[in-house]
Protein backbone atom coordinates (compact mmCIF):
# COMPACT_ATOMS: atom_id res chain seq x y z
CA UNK A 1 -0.10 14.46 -13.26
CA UNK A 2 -0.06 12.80 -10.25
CA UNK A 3 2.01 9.76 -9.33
CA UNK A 4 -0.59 6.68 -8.42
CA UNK A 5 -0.40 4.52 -5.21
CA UNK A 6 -1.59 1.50 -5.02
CA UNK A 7 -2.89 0.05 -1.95
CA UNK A 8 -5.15 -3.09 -0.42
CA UNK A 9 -7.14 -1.89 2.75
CA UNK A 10 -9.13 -4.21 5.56
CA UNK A 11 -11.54 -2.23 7.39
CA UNK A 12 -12.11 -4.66 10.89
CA UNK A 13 -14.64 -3.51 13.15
CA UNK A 14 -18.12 -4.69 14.86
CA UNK A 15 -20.58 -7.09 12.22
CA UNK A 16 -23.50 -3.71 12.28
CA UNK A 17 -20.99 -1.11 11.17
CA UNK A 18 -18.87 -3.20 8.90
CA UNK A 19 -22.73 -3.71 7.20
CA UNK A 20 -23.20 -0.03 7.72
CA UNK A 21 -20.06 1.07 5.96
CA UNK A 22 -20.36 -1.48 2.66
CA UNK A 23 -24.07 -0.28 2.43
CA UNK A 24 -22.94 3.17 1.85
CA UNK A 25 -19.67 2.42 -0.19
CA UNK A 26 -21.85 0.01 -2.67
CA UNK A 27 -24.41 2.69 -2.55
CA UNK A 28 -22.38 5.82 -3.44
CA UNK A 29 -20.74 3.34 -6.27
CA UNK A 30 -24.54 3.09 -7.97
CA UNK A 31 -25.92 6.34 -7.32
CA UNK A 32 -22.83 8.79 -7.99
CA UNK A 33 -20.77 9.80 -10.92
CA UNK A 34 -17.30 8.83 -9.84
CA UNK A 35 -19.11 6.98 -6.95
CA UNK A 36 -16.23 5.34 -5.83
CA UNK A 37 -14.58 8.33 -5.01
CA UNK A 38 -12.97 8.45 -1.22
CA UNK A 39 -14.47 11.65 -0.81
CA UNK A 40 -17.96 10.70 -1.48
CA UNK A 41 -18.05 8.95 1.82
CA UNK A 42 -16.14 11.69 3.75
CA UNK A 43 -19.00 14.01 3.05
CA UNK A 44 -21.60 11.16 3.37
CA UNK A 45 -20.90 10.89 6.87
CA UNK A 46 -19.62 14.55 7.91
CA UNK A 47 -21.34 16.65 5.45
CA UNK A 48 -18.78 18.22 4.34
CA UNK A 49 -14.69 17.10 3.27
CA UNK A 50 -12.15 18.79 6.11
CA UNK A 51 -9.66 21.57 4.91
CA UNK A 52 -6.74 18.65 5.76
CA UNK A 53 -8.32 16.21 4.60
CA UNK A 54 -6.59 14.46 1.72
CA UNK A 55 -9.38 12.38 -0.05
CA UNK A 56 -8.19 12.11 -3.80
CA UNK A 57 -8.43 8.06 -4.15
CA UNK A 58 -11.06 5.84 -5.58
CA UNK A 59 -11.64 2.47 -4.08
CA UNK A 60 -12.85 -1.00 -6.43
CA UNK A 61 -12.93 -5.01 -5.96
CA UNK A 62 -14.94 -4.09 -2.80
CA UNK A 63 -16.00 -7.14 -0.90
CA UNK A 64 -17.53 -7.70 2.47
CA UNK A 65 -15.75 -10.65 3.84
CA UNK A 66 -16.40 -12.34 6.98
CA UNK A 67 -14.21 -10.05 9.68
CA UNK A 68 -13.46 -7.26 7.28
CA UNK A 69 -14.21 -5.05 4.13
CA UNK A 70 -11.85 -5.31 1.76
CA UNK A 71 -10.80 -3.62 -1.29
CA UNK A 72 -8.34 -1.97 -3.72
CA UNK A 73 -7.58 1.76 -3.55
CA UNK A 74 -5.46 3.98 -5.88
CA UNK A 75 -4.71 7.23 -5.15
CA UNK A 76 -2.61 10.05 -5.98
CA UNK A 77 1.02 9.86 -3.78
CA UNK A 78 0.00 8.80 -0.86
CA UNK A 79 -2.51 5.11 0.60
CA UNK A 80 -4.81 7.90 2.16
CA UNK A 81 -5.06 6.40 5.61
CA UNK A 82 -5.72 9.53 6.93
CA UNK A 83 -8.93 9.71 5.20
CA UNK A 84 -9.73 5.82 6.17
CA UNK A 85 -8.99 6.82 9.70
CA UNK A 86 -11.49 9.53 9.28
CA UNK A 87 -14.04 7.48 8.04
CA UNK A 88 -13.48 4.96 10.27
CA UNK A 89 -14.20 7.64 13.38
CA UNK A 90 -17.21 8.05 12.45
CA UNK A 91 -18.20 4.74 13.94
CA UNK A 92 -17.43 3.18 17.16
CA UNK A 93 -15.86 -0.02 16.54
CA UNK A 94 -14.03 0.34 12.74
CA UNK A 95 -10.26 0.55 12.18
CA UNK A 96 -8.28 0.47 8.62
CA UNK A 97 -5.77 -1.63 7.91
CA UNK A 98 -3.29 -1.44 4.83
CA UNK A 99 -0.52 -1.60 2.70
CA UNK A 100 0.15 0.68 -0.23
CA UNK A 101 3.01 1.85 -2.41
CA UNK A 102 3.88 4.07 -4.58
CA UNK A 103 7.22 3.62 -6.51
CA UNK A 104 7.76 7.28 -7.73
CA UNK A 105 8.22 9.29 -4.74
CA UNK A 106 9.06 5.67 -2.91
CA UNK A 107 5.91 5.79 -0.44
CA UNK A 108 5.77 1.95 1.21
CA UNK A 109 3.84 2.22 3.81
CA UNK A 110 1.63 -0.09 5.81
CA UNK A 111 -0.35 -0.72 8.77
CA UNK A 112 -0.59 -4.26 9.67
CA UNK A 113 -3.57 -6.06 12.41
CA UNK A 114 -1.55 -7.06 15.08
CA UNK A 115 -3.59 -10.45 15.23
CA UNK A 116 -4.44 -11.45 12.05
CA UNK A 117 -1.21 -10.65 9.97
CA UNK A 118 -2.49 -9.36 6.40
CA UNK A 119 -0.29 -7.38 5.40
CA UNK A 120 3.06 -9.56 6.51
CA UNK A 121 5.25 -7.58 3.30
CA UNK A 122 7.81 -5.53 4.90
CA UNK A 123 10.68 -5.14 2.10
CA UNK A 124 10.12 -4.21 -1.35
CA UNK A 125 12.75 -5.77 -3.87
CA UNK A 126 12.81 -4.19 -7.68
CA UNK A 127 16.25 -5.16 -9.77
CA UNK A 128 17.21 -4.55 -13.41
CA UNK A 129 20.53 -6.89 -13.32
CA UNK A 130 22.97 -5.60 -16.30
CA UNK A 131 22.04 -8.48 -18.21
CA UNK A 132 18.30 -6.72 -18.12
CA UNK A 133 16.77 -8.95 -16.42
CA UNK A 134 14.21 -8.31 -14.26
CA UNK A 135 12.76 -9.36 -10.73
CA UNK A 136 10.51 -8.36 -8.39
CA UNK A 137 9.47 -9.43 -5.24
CA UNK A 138 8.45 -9.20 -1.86
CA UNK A 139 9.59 -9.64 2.05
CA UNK A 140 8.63 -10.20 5.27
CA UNK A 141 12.43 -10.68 6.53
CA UNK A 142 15.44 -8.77 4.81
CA UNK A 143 17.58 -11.59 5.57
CA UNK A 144 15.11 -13.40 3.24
CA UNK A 145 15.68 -10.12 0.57
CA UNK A 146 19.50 -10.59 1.03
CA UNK A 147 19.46 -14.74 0.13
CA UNK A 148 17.44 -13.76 -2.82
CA UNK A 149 19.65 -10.65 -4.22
CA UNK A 150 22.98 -13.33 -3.83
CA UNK A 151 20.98 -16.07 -5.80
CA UNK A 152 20.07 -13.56 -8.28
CA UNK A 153 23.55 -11.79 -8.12
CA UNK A 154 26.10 -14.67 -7.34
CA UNK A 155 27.21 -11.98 -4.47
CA UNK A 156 27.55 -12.05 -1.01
CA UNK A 157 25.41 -9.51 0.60
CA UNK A 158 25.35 -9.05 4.30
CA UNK A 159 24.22 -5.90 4.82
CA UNK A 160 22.43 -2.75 2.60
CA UNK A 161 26.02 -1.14 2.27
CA UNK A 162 26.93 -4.26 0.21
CA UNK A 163 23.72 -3.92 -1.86
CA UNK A 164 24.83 0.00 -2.83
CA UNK A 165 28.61 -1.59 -3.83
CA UNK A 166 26.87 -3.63 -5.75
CA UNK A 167 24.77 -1.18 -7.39
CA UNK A 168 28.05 1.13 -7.61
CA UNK A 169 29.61 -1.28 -9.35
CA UNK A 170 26.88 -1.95 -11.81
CA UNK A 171 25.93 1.27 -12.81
CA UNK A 172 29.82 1.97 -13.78
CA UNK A 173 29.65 -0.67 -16.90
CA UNK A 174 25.67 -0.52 -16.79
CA UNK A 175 24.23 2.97 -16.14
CA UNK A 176 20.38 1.25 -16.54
CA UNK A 177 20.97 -1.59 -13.98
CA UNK A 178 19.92 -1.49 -10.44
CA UNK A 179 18.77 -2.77 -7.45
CA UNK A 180 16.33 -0.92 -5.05
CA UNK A 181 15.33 -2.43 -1.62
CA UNK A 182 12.39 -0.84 0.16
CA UNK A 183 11.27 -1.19 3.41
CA UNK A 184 7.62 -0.81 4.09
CA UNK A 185 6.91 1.92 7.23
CA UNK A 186 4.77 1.00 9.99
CA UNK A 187 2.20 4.10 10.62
């Protein structure tokens, strides 16, 4: 069984192929079984799915939206922007933009517009404090993640070396507590 990823995608691109490309994703969704499958649209447009071509991801919540399509995609391990970036080749003007995680094999990765600043995340927080409490949250600065884990921690934290003492030092008394910061990759 695969572990999912979960991941929010902009496509950006000229007004006639962002119409082009919803068409045939709303399409597929009514006229195939499993329409929303990723590779429904690879082999609309190419005819056939490439050997490396990783496609195993189904899309929903799609919406055409003024600049963009946007929409939800879960996949097995990975945000599939390899696949988007093949689709997206297929026209002239369309580009993906995303950010997707997936917590079991710790896959946070994003790609960000450079301009319009969707996807602004770029650290991760998940804690289970001894006490069992827990708290999750998200990023854009890690000196932002750092103020949070002291609130949350009554610790001083400076650095991610003082967030593994601290996890040292909890797991000793507390083998179930934790605290995991990820940082999202740019690719």
């Amino acid at each position: 069984m695969a572990n999912y990823c979960d991941s929010t995608y902009r496509i950006t691109g000229e007004a006639s192929e962002l119409d082009a490309l919803y068409e045939l994703m709303t399409r597929l969704e009514k006229e195939k079984e499993n329409g929303n499958w990723v590779g429904h649209i690879v082999t609309a447009l190419n005819g056939e799915i490439p050997e490396h071509l990783y496609v195993r991801g189904w899309w929903d919540d799609l919406e055409r939206e003024e600049d963009s399509i946007s929409f939800h995609l879960e996949s097995a391990w990975e945000p599939l922007y390899e696949a988007w970036d093949f689709i997206c080749s297929k026209y002239e003007s369309l580009s993906a933009y995303f950010i997707g995680e997936e917590p079991g094999c710790e896959v946070y990765l994003k790609r960000d517009h450079p301009e319009k600043g969707w996807f602004t995340d770029n650290y991760y927080l998940d804690i289970c404090t001894p006490k069992e409490e827990y708290f999750h949250e998200y990023f854009t600065k890690i000196d932002d993640a750092f103020r949070y884990i002291e609130k949350i921690t009554e610790t001083n934290i400076i650095t991610a070396d003082d967030i593994e003492g601290l996890n040292s030092a909890w797991s000793e008394e507390h083998p179930d507590a934790y605290i995991y910061l990820h940082e999202f990759q740019e690719v």
